[in-house]
Protein backbone atom coordinates (compact mmCIF):
# COMPACT_ATOMS: atom_id res chain seq x y z
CA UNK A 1 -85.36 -9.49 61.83
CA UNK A 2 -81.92 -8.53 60.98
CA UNK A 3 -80.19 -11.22 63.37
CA UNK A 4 -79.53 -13.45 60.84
CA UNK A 5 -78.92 -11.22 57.51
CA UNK A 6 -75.48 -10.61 56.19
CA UNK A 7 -75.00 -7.54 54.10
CA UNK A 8 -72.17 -8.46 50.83
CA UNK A 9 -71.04 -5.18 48.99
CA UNK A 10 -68.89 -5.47 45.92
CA UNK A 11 -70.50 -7.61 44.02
CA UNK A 12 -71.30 -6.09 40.37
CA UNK A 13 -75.22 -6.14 38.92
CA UNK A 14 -76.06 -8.41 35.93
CA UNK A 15 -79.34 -8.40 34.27
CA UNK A 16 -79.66 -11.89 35.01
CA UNK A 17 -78.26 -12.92 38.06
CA UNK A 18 -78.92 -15.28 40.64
CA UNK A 19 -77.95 -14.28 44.13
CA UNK A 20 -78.37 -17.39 46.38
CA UNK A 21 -76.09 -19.12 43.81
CA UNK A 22 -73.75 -15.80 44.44
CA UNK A 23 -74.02 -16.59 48.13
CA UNK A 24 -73.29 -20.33 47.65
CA UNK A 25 -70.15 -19.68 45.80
CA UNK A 26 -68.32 -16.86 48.44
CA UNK A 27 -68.94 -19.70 51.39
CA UNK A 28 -67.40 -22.38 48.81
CA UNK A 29 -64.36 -19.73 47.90
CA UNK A 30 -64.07 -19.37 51.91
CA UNK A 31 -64.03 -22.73 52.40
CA UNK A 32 -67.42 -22.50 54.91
CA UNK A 33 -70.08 -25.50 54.95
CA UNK A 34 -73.12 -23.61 53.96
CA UNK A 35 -75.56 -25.75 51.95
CA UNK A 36 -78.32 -24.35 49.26
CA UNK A 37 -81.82 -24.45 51.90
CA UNK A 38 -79.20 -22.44 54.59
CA UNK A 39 -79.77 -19.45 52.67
CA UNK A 40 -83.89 -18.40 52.98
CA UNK A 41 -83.58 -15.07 50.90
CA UNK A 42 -81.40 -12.91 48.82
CA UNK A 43 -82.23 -9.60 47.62
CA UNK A 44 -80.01 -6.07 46.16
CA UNK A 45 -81.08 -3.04 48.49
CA UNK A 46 -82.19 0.27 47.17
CA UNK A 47 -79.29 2.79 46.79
CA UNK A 48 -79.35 5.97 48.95
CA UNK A 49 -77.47 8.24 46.75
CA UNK A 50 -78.50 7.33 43.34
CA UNK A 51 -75.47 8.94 41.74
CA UNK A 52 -72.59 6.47 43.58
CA UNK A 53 -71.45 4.59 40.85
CA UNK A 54 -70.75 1.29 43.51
CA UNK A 55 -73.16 -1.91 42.80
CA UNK A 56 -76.18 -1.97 44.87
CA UNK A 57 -75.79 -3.92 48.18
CA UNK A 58 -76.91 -7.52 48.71
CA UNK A 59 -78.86 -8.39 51.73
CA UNK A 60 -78.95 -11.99 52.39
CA UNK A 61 -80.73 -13.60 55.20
CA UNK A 62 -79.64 -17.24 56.56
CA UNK A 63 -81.70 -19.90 58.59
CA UNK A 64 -79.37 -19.01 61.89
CA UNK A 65 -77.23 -16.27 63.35
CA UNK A 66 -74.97 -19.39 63.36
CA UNK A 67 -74.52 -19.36 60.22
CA UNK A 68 -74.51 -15.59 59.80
CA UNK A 69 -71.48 -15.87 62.46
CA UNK A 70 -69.86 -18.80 60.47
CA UNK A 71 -69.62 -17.44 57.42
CA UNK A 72 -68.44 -14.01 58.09
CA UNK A 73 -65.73 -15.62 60.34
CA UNK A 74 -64.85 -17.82 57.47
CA UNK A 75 -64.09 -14.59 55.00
CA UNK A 76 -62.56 -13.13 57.79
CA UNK A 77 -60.20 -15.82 58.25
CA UNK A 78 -60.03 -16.59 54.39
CA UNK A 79 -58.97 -12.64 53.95
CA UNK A 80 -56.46 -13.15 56.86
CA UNK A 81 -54.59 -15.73 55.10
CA UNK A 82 -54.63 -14.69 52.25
CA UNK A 83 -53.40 -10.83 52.76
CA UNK A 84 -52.33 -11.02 48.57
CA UNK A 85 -55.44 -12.34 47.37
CA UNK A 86 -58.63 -11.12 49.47
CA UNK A 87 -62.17 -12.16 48.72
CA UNK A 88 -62.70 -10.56 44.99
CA UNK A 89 -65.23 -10.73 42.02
CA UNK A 90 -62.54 -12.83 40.87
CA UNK A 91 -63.63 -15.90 42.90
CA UNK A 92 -67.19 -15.31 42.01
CA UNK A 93 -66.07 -16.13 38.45
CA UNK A 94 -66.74 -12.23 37.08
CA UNK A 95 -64.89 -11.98 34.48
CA UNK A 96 -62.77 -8.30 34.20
CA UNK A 97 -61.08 -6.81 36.86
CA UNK A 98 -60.83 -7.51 40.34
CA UNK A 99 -62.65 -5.76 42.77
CA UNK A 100 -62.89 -6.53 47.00
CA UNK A 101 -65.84 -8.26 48.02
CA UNK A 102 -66.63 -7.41 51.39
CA UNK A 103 -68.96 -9.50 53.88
CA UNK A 104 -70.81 -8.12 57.14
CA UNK A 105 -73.91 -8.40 59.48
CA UNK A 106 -76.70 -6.34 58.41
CA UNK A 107 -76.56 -3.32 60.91
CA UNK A 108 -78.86 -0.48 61.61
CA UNK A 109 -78.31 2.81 59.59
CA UNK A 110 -77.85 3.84 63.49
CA UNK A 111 -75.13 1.12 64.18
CA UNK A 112 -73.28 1.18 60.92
CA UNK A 113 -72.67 5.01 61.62
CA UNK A 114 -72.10 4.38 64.99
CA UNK A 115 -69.51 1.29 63.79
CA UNK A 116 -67.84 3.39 60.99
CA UNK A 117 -67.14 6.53 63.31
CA UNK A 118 -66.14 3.70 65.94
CA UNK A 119 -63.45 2.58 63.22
CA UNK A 120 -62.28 6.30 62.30
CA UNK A 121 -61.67 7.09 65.51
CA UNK A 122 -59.80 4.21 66.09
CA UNK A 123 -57.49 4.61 62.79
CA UNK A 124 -56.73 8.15 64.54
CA UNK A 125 -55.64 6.78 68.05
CA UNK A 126 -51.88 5.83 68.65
CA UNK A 127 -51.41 2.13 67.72
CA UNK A 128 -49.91 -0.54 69.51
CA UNK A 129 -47.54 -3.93 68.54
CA UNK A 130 -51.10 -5.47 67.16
CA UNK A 131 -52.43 -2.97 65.36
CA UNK A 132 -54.96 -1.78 67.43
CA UNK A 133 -55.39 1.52 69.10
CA UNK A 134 -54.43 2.25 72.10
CA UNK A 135 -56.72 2.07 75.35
CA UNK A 136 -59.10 4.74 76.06
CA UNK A 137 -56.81 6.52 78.48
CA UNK A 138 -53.90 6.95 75.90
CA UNK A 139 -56.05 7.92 73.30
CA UNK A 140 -57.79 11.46 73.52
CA UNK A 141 -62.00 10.88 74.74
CA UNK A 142 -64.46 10.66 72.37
CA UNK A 143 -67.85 11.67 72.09
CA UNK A 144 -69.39 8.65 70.02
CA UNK A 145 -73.05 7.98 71.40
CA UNK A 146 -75.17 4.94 69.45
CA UNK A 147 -78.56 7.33 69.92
């Protein structure tokens, strides 16, 4: 069900506003081939904590995890070169100030804890000439289980 789906966070709520059109124009900013009947459904999910001021999350879901894969690579890439000017509202055409846009696959509750202690743990570790932690035997064991 969620194979396909990418989850976009960042982008502020209008009244009137038309998601797959908002979906069209981050794979045109990223420079990804992703035509109007690719995209099935677009929706904003509910909000856990109603008091976080952050826009709701969009969930959009593709015809193929191939072109789930090919557009987050393509923001990947895009925010790789282009370290000065990520992915923003700004290339959505919102007018005001910039904010990050920020594309993913649409994980589990279960996985996107397991993911973000997976990235904590890894900002903690010693890092190496890439960036990266170090391997498991440098860096002190962890206890991170998926379940």
């Amino acid at each position: 069900m969620r194979e396909s789906n990418i989850e976009i966070n960042g982008i502020p709520e209008k009244n009137s506003e038309n998601l797959s059109s908002i979906v069209n124009k981050i794979a045109k900013s990223v420079d990804c081939q992703l035509k109007d009947d690719d995209v099935l459904h677009v929706t904003r999910v509910a909000k856990l904590n109603k008091e976080n001021p952050r826009p709701r999350t969009v969930v959009a879901k593709l015809r193929s995890t191939r072109h789930r894969d090919a557009l987050i690579a393509a923001v990947s890439g895009y925010n790789r070169k282009n370290p000065g000017n990520k992915l923003s509202t700004n290339h959505l055409g919102y007018d005001g100030p910039s904010s990050p846009v920020y594309v993913a696959e649409h994980l589990t509750p279960t996985y996107k804890a397991l993911h973000a202690e997976a990235r904590k743990k890894l900002k903690s570790c010693p890092t190496n000439l890439y960036g990266y932690g170090m391997d498991a035997y440098k860096c002190e064991r962890t206890n991170i289980r998926p379940f």
